[in-house]
N, C-alpha and C. Protein backbone atom coordinates (compact mmCIF):
# COMPACT_ATOMS: atom_id res chain seq x y z
N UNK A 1 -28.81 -150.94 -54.56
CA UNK A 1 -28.38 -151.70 -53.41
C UNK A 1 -29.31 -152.91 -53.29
N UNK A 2 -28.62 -154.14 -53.01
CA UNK A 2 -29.62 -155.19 -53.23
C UNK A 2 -29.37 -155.83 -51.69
N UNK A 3 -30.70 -156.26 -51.34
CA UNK A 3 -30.60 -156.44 -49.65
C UNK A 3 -30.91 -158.23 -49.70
N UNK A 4 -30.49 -158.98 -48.78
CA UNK A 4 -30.80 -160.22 -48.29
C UNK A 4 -32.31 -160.41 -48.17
N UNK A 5 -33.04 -161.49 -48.03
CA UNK A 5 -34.07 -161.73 -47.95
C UNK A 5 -34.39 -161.06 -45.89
N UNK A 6 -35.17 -160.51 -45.49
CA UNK A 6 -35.64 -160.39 -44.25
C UNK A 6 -34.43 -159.54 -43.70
N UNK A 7 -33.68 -158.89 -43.96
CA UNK A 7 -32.91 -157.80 -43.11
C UNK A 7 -33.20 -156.34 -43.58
N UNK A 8 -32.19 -155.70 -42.56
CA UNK A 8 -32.75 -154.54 -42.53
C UNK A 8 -31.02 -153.58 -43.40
N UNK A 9 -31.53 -152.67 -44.25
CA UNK A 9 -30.43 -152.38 -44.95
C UNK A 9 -30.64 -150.63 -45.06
N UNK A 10 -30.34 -150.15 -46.09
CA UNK A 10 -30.29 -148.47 -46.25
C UNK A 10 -31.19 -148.04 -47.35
N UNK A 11 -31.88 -146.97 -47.03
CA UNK A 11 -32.64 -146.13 -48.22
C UNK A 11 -30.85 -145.27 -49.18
N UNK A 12 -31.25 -145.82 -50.31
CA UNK A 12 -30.31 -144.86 -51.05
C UNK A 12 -31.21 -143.46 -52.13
N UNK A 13 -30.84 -142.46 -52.03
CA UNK A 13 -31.78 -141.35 -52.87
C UNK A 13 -30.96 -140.96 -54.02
N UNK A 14 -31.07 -141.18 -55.33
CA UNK A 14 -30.46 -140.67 -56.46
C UNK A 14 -31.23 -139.54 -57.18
N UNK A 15 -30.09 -138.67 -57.82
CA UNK A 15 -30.95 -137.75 -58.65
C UNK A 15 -30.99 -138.06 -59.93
N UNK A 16 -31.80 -137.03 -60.59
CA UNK A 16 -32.03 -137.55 -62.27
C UNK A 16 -30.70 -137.30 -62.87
N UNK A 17 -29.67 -136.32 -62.50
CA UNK A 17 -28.64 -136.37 -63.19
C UNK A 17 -27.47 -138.03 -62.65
N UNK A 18 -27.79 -138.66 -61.45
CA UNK A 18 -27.21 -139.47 -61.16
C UNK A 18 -27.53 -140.76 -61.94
N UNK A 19 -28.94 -140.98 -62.19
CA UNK A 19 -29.34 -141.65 -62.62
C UNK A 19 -29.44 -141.83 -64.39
N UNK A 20 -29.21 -140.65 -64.83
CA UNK A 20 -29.02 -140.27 -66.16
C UNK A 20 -27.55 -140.88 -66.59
N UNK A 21 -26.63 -140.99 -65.72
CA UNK A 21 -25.51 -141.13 -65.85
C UNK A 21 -24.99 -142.55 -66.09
N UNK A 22 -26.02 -143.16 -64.90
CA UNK A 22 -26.01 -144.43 -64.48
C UNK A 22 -27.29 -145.10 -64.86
N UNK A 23 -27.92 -145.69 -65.47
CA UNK A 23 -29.28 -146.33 -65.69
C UNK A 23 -29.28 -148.07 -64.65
N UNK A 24 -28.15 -148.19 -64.23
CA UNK A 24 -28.33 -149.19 -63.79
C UNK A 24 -28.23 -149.52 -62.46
N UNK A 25 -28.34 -148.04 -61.76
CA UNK A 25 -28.65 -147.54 -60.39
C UNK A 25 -30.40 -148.08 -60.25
N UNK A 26 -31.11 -148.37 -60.64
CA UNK A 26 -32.92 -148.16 -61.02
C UNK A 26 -33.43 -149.26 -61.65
N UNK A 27 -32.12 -150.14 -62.32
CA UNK A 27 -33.20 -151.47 -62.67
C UNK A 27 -33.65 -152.52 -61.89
N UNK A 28 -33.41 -152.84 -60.66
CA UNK A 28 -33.20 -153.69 -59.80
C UNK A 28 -35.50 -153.03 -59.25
N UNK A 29 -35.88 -153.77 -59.34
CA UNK A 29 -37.29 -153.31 -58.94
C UNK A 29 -37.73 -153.35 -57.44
N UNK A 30 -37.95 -152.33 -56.75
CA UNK A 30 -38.13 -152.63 -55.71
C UNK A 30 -39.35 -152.76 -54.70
N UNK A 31 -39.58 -154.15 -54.35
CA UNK A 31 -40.59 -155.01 -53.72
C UNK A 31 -40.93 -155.07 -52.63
N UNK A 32 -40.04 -155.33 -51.96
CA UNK A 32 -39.76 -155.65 -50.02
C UNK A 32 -38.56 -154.92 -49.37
N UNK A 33 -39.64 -154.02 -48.71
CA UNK A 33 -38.36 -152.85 -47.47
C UNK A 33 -37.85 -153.75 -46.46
N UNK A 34 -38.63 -155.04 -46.16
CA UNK A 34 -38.06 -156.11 -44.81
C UNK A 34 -38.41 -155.00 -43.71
N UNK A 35 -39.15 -154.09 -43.80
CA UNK A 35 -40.07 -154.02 -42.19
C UNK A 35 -39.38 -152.50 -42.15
N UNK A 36 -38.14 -152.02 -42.89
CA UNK A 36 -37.52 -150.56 -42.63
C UNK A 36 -38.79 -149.59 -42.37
N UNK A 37 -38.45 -148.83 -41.45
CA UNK A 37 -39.34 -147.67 -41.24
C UNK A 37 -39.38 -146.17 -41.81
N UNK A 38 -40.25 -146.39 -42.59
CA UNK A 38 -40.36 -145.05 -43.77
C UNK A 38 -41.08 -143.76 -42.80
N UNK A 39 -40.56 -142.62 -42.69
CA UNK A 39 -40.94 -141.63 -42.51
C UNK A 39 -41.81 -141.18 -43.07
N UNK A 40 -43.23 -140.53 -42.78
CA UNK A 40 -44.69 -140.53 -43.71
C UNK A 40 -45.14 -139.20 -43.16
N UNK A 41 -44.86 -137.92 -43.49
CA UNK A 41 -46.04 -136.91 -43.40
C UNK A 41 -47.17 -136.86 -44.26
N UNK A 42 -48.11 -136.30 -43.22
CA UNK A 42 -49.56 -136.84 -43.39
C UNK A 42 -50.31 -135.94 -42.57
N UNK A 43 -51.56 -135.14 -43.22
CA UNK A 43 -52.16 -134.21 -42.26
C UNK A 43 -53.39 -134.45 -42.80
N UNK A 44 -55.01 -134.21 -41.89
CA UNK A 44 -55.58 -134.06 -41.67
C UNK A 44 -56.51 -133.82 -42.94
N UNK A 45 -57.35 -134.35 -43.95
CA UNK A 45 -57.70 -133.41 -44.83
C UNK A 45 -59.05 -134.73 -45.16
N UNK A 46 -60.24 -134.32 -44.90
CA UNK A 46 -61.51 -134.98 -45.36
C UNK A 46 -61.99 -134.57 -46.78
N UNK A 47 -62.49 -135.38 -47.30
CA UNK A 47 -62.94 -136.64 -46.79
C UNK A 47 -61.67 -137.79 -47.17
N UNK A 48 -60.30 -137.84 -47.41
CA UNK A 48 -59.74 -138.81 -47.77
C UNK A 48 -58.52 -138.99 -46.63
N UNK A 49 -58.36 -138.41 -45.79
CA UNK A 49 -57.62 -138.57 -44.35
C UNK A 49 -57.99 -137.91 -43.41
N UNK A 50 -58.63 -138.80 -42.47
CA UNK A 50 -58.95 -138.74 -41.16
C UNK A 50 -58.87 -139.66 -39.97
N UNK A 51 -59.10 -139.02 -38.84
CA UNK A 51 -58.76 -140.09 -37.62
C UNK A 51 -60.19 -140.63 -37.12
N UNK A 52 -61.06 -140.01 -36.98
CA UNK A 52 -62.54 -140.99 -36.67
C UNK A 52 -62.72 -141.92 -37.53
N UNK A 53 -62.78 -143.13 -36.76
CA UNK A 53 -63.60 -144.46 -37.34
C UNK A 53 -64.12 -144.50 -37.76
N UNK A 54 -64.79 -144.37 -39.09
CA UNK A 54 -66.47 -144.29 -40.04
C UNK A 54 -67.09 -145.79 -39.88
N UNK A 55 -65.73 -146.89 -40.02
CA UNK A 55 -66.09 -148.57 -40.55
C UNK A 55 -65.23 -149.34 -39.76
N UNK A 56 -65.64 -150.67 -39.45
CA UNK A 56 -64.54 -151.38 -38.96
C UNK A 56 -63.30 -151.68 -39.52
N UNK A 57 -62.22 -151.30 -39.07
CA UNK A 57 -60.65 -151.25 -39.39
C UNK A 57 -59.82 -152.16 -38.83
N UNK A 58 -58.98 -153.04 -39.37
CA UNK A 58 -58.73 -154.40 -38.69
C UNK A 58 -57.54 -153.41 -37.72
N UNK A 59 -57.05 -153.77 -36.30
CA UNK A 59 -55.35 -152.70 -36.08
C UNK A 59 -54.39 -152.94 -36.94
N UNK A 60 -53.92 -154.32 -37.40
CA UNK A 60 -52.84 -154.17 -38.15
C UNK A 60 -52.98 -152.88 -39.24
N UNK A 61 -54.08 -152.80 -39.49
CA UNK A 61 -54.28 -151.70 -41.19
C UNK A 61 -54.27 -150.34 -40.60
N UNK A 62 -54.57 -149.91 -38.64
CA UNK A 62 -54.24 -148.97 -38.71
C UNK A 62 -53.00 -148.70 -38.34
N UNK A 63 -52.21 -149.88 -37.97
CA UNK A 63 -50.95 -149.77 -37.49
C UNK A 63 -49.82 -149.43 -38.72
N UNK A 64 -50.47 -149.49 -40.01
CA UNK A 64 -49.92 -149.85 -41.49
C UNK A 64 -50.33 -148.04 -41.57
N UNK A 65 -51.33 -147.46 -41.52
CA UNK A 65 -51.42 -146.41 -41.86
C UNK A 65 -51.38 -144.83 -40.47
N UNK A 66 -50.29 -145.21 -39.88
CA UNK A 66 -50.50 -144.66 -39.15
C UNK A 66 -51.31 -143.70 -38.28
N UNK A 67 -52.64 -144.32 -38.25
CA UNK A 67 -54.17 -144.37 -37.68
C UNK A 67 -54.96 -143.19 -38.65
N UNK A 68 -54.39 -143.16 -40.01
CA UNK A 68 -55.39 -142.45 -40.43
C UNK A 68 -56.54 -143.80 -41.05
N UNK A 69 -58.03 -142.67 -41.73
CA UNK A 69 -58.74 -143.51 -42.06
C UNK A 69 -59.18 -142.90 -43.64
N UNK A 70 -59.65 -143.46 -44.22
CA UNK A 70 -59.93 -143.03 -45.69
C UNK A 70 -59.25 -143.34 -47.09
N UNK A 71 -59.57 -142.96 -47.89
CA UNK A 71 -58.68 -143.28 -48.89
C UNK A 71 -57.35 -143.41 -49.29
N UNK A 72 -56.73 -142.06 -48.28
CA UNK A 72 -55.64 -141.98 -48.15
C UNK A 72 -54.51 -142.78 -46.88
N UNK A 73 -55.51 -142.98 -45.65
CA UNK A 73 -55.20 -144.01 -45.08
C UNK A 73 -55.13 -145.42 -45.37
N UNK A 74 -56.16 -145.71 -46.15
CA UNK A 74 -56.22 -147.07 -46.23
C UNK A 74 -54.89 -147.05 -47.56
N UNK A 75 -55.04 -146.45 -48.56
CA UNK A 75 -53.46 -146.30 -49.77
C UNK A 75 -52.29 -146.94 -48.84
N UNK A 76 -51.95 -146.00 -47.70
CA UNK A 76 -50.98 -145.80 -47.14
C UNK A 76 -50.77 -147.12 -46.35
N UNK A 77 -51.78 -148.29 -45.98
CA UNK A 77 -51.92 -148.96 -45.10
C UNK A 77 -51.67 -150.09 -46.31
N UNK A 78 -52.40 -150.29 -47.82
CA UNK A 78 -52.14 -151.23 -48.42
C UNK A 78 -50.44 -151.13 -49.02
N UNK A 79 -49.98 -150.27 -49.04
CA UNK A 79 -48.88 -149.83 -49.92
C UNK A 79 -48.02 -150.66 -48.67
N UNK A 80 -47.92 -150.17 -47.70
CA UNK A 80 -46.99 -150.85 -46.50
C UNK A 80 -47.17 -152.38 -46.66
N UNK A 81 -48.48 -152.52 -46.10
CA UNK A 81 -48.28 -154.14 -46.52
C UNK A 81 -47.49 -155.07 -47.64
N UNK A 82 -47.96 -154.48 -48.98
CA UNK A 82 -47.22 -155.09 -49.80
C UNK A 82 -46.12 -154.87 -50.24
N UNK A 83 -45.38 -153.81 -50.03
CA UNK A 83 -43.77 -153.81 -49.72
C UNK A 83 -43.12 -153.62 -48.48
N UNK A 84 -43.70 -154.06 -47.32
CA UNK A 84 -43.84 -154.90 -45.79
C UNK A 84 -42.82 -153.54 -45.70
N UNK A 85 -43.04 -152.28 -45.14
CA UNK A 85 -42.15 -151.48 -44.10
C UNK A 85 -43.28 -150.82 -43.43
N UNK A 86 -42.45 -150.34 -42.20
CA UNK A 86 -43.44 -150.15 -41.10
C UNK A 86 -43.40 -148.44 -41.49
N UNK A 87 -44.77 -147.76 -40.80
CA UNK A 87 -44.50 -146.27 -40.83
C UNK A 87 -44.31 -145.44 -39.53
N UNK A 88 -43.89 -144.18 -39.82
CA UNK A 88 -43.39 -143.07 -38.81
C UNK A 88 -44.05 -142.07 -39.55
N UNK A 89 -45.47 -141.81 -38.82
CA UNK A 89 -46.28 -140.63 -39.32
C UNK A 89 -46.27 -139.50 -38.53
N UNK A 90 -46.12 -138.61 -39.08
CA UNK A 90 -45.93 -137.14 -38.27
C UNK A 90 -46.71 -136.07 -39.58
N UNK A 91 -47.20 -135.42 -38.83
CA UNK A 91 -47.94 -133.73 -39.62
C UNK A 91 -46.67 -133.27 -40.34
N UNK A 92 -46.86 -132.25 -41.12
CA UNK A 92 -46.09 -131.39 -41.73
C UNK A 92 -45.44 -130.42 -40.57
N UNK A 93 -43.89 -130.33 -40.24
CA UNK A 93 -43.05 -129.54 -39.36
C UNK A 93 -44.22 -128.13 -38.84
N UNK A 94 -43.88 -127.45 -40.48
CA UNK A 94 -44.60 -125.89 -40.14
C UNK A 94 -46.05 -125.84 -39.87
N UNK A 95 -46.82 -126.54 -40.34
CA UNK A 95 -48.26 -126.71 -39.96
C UNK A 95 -49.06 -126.59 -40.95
N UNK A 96 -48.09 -125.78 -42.58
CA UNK A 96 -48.66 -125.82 -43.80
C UNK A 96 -49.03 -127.14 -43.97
N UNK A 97 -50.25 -127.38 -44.70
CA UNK A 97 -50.74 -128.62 -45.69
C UNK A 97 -49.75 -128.98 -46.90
N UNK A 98 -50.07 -128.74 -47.81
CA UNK A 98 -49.50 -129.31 -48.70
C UNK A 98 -48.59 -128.65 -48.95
N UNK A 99 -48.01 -127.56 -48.91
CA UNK A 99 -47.02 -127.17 -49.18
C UNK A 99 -47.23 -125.77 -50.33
N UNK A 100 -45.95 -125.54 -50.80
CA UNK A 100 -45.36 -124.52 -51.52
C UNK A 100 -44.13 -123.83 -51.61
N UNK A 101 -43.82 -123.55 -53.12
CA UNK A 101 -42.48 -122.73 -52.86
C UNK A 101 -42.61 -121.42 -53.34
N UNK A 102 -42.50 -120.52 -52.14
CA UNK A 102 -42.19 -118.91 -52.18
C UNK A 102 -41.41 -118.26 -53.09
N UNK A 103 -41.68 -116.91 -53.24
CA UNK A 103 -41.14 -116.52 -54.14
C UNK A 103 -39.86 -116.21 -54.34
N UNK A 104 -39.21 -116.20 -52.63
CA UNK A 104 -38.03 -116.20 -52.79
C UNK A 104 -37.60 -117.32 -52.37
N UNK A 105 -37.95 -118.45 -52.99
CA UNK A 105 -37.67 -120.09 -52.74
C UNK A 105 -37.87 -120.94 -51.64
N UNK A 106 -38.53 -120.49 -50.61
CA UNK A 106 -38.75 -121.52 -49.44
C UNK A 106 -39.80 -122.47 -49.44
N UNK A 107 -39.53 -123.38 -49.29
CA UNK A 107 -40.59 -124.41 -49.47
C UNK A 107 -41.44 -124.80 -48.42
N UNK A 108 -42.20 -125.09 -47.99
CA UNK A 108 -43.27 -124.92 -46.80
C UNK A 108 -44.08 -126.43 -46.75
N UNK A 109 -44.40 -127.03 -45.83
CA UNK A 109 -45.53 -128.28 -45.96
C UNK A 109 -45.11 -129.24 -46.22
N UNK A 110 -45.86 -130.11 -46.16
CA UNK A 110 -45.24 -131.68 -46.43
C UNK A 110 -44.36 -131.93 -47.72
N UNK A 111 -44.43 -130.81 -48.54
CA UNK A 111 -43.28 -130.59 -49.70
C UNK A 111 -42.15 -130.69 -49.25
N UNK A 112 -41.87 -129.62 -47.79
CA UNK A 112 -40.90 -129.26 -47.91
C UNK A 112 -40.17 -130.38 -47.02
N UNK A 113 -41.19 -131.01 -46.26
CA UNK A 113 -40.59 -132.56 -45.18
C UNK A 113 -39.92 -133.46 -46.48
N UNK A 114 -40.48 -133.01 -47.42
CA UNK A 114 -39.89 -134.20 -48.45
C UNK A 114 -38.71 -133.80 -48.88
N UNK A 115 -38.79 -132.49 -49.35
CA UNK A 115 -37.55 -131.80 -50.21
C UNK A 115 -36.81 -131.89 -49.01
N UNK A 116 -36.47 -131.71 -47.85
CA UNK A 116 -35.43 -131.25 -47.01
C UNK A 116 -35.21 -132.94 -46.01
N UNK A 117 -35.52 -133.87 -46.46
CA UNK A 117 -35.23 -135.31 -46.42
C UNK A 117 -35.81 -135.47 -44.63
N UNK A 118 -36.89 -135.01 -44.48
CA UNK A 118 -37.77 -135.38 -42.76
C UNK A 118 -38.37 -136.25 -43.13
N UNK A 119 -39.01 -136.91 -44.65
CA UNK A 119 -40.24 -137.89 -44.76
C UNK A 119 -38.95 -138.32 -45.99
N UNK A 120 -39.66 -139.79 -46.10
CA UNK A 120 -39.32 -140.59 -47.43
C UNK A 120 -40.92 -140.50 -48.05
N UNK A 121 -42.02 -140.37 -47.96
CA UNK A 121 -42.93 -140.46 -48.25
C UNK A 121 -44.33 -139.46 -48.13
N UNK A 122 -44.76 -138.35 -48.91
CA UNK A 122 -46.37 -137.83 -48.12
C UNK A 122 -47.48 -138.75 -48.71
N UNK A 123 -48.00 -138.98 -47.74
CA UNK A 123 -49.34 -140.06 -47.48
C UNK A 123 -50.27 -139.15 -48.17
N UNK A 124 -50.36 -137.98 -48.57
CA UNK A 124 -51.99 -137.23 -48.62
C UNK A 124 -51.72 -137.64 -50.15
N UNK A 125 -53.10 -137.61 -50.90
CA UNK A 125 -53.56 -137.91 -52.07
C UNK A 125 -53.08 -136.12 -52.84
N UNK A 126 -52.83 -135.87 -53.84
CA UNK A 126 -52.38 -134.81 -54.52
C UNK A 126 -52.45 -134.30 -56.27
N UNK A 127 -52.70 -133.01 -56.53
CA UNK A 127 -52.44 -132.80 -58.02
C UNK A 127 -50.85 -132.82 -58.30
N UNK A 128 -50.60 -133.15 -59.14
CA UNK A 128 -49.39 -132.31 -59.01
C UNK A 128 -49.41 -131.09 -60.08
N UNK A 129 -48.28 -130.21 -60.12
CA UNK A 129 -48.74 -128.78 -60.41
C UNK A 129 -46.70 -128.37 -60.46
N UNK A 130 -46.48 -127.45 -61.52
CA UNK A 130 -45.24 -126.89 -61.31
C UNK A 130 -45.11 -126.16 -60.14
N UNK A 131 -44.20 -126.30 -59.35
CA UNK A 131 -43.98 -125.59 -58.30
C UNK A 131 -42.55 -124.15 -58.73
N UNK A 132 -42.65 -124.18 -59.99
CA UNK A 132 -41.52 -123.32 -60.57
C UNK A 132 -39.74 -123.00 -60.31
N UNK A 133 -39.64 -124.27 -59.79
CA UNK A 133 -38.55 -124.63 -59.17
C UNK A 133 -37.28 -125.84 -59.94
N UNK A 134 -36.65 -126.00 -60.55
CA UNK A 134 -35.64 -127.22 -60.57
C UNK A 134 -35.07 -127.95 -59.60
N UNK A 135 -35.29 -127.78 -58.01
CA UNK A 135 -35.50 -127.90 -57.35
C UNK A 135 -35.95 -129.21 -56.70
N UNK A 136 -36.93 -129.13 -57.20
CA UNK A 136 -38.13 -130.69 -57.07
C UNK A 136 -38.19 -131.34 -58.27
N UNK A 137 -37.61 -132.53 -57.94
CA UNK A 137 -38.18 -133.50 -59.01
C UNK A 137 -39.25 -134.75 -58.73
N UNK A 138 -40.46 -134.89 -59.69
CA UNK A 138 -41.56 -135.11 -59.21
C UNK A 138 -41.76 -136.26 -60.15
N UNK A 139 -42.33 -137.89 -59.78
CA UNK A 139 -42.03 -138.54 -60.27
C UNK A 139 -43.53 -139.23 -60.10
N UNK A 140 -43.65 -139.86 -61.18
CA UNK A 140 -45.45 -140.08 -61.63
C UNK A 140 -45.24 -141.35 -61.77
N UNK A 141 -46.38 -142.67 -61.25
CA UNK A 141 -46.59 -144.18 -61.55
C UNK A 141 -47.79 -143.82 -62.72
N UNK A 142 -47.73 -144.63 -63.66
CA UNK A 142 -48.96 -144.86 -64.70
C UNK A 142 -48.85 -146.25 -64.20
N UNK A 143 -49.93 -146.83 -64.58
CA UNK A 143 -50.65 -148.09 -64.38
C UNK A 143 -51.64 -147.96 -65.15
N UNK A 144 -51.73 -149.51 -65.78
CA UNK A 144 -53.36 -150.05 -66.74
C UNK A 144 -54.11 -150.55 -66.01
């Protein structure tokens, strides 16, 4: 979906079989949200997200990271800026951290805000790890 310069338009979510199908759903690179508001779970976890002030923080950067502070705040605060959308930070529903999927498949934590479409985004820094599921598909940036 290709949007006008400065308006406000739709998140579209494809899967790998959609995209397998179609390769030209994904070439279009995407730069500028125009201010859309991304849904961001995000909890509590030192030393790389927290809410006490350690350093001076300009507001726009905490307004960008929805007042966390640290590594993972400040990520979350540069990432907004440079593809300009605003955030909607909320904890994980159940109160789990990072998540998991049970053995009889329930997914728990900011996993599961993601898998069950409450967040477009989790802010916390992460391994990733099989969660033994087809289920989740988990998608990695490399950079030089």
């Amino acid at each position: 979906m290709f949007l006008e310069e400065n308006t406000f338009g739709a998140i579209e979510k494809y899967s790998i079989k959609d995209v397998l199908r179609n390769q030209l759903l994904i070439v279009h690179s995407l730069e500028n949200l125009n201010g859309f508001k991304l849904n961001v779970t995000m909890f509590i976890r030192e030393p790389t997200a927290f809410r006490r002030n350690l350093q001076r923080v300009k507001p726009e950067d905490m307004e960008r990271s929805g007042g966390y502070y640290g590594l993972d705040g400040s990520f979350l605060s540069s990432l907004a800026n440079k593809m300009n959308f605003k955030v909607s930070v909320f904890q994980p529903i159940d109160g789990e951290n990072f998540g998991y999927v049970t053995k009889k498949g329930r997914i728990t934590g900011s996993l599961a805000d993601i898998v069950y479409g409450r967040a477009e985004f989790a802010g916390n820094s992460r391994f990733l790890m099989d969660y033994g599921t087809d289920h989740i598909e988990v998608y990695e940036n490399y950079t030089q």
